[in-house]
Each structure stands twice: as C-alpha cells, then as structure tokens.
Protein backbone atom coordinates (compact mmCIF):
# COMPACT_ATOMS: atom_id res chain seq x y z
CA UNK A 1 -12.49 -13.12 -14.60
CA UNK A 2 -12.00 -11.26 -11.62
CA UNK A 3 -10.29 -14.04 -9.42
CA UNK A 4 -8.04 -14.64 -12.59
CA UNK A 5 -6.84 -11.11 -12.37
CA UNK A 6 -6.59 -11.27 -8.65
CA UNK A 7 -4.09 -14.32 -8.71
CA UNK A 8 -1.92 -12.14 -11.74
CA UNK A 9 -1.19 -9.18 -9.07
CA UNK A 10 -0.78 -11.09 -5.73
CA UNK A 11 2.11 -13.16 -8.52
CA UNK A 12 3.12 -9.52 -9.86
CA UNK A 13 3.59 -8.34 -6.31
CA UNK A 14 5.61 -11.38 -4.57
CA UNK A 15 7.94 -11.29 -7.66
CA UNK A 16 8.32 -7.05 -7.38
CA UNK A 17 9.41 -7.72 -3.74
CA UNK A 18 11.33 -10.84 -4.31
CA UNK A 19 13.11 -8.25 -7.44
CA UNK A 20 13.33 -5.84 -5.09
CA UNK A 21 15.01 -7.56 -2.20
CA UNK A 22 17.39 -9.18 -4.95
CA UNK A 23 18.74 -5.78 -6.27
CA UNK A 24 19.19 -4.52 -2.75
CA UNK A 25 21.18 -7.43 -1.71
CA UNK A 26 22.95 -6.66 -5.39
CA UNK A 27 23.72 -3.35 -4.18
CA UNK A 28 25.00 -3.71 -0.91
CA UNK A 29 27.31 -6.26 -2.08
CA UNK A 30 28.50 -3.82 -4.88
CA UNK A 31 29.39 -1.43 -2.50
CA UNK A 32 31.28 -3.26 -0.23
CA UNK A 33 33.48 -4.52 -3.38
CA UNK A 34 34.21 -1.15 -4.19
CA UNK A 35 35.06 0.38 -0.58
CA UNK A 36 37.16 -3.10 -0.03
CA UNK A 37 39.30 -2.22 -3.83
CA UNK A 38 39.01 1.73 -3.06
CA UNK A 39 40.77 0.73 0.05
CA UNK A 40 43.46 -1.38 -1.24
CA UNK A 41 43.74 1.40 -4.15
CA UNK A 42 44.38 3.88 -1.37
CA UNK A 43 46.91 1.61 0.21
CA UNK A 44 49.49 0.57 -2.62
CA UNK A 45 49.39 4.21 -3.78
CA UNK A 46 52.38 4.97 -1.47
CA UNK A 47 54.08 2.07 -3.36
CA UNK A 48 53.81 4.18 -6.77
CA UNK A 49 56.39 6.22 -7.99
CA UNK A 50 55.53 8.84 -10.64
C-alpha cells in the first residue's frame, strides 16, 4: 500500500511541475502578444481622427 501511494505523488508532482512550467510558458507568451498589439495600438493612434 505504501509503495502504491508513493508512485501516485512522485506522478502528482512531475505533472504539477510539468503544469506549472506549461502555464508559465502560457504566460510569457501572453504578454508579449499584448505589449507587441499595445504597441501597434499606440502607433496607428496618430492615424485616427476623432
């Protein structure tokens, strides 16, 4: 019983990394989308007349 529950958290803990690497990557990526867009945004709003 207790090697079975040792094998379920060493699998628990490389998937919370693996997770946790994945939403980091997720993130960083996000915000370089937005600065890129913010950026052209700031650009073109010269180009808009009100």
């Amino acid at each position: 019983m207790d090697e079975h529950t040792y094998k379920v958290l060493g699998a628990t803990g490389g998937l919370n990394i693996a997770f946790g690497v994945i939403s980091i990557v997720a993130g960083i990526a996000t915000g370089v989308l937005l600065i890129i867009s913010g950026g052209k945004l700031l650009s073109a709003r010269k180009k808009v007349i009100i």
